[in-house]
C-alpha atoms as a PDB file:
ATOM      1  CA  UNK A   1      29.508 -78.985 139.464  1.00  0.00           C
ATOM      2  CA  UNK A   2      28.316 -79.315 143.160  1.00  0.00           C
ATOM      3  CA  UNK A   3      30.750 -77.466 145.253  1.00  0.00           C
ATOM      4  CA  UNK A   4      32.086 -78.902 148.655  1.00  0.00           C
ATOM      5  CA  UNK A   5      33.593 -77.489 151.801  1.00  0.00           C
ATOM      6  CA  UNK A   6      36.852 -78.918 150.844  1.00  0.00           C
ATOM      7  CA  UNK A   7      37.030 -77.737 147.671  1.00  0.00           C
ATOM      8  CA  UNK A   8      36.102 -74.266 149.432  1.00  0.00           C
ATOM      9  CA  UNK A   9      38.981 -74.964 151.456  1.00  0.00           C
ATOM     10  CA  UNK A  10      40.904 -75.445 148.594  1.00  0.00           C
ATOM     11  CA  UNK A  11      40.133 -72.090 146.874  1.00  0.00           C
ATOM     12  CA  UNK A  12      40.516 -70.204 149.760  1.00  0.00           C
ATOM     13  CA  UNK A  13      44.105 -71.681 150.367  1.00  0.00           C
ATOM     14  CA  UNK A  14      45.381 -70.726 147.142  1.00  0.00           C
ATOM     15  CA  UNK A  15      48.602 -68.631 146.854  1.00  0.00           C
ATOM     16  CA  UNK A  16      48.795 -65.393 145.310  1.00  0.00           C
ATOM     17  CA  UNK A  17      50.286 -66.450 141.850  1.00  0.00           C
ATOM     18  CA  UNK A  18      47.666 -69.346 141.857  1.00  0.00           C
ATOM     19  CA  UNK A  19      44.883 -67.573 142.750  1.00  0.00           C
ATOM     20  CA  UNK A  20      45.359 -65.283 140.068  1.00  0.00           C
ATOM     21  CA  UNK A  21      45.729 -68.220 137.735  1.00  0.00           C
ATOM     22  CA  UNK A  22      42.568 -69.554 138.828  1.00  0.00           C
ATOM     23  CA  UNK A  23      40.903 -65.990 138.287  1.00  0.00           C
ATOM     24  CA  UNK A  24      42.130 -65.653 134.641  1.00  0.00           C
ATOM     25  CA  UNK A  25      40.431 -69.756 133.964  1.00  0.00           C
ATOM     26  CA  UNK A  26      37.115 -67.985 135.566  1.00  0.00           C
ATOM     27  CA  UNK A  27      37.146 -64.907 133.615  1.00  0.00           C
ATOM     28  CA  UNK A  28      37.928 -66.889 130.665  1.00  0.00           C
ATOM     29  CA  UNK A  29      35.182 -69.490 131.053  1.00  0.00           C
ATOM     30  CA  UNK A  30      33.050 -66.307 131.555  1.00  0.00           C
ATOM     31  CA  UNK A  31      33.518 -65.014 128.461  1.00  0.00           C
ATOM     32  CA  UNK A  32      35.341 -61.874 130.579  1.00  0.00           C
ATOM     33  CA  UNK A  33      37.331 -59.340 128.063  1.00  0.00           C
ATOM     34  CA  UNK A  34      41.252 -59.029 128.102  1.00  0.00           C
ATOM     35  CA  UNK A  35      40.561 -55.617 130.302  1.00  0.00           C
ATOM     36  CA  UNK A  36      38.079 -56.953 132.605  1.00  0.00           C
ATOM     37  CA  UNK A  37      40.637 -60.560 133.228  1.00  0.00           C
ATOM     38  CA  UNK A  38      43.545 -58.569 134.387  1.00  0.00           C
ATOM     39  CA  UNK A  39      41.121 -55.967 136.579  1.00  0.00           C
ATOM     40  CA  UNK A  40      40.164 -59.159 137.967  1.00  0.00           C
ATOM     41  CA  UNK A  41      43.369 -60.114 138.093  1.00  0.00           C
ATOM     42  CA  UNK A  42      44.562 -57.483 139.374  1.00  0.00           C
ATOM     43  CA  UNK A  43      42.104 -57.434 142.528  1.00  0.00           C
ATOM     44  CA  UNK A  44      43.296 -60.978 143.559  1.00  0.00           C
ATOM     45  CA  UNK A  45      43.149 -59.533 147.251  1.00  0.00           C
ATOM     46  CA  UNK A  46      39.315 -58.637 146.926  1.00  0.00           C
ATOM     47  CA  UNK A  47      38.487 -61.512 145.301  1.00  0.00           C
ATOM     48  CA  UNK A  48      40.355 -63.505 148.157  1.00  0.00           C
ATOM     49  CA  UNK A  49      38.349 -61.520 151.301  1.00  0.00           C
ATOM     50  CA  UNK A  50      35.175 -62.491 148.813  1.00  0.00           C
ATOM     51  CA  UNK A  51      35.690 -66.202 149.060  1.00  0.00           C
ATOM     52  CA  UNK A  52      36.239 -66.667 152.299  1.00  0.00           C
ATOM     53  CA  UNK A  53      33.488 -64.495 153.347  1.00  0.00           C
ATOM     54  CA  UNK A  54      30.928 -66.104 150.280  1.00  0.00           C
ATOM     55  CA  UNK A  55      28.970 -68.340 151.682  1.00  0.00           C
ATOM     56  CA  UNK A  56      28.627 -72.120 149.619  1.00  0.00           C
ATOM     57  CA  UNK A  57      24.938 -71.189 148.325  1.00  0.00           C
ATOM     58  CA  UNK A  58      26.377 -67.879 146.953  1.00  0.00           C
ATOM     59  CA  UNK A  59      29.534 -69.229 145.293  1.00  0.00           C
ATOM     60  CA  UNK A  60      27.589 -72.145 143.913  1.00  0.00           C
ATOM     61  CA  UNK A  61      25.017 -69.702 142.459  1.00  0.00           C
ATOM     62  CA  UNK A  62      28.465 -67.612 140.768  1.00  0.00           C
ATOM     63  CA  UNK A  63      29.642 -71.531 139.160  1.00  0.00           C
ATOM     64  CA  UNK A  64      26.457 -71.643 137.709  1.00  0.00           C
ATOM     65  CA  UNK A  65      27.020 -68.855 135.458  1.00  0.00           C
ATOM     66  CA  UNK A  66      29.580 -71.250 134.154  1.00  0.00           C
ATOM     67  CA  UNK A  67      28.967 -74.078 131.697  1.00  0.00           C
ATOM     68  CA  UNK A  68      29.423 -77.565 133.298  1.00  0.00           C
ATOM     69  CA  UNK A  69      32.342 -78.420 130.481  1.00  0.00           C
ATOM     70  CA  UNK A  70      34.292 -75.214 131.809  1.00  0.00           C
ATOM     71  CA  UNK A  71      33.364 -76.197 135.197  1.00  0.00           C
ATOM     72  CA  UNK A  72      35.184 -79.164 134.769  1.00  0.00           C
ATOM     73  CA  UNK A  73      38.281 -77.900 133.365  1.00  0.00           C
ATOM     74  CA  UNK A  74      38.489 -75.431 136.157  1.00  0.00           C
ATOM     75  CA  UNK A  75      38.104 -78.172 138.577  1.00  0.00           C
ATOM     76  CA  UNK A  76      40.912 -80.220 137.499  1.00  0.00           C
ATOM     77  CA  UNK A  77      42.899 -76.913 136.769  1.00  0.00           C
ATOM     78  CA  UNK A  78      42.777 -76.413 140.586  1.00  0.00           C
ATOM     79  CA  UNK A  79      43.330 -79.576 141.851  1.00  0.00           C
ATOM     80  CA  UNK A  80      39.609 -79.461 143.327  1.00  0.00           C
END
């Protein structure tokens, strides 16, 4: 999945509640344990000041780790 500014945008805009939504989809689609989802979960904030600071190459390089049928479902998941 080729990522776009908008759908950058997007991410970045989430709320709270849905950006921990979208974090649990990631970790999932990662293969990420139960501990290691809500950790992630649970560091929604972090995560947040990571997007907006990643840069397009860098979070593209992170969705790569990500097979292109997950990819999908997370892109429709968030609207993107």
């Amino acid at each position: 999945m080729e990522l776009t500014q908008d759908m950058i945008n997007k991410i970045a805009a989430l709320n709270d509640a849905e950006l921990k939504k979208a974090i649990g989809q990631i970790a999932d689609a990662l293969g990420a344990s139960q501990s290691q989802k809500r950790m992630a979960q649970n560091n929604s904030g972090f995560i947040k000041r990571k997007i907006n600071t990643m840069s397009k190459g860098e979070m593209q390089t992170f969705l790569s780790k990500v097979s292109p049928e997950k990819a999908e479902e997370l892109k429709k998941s968030l609207g993107l």
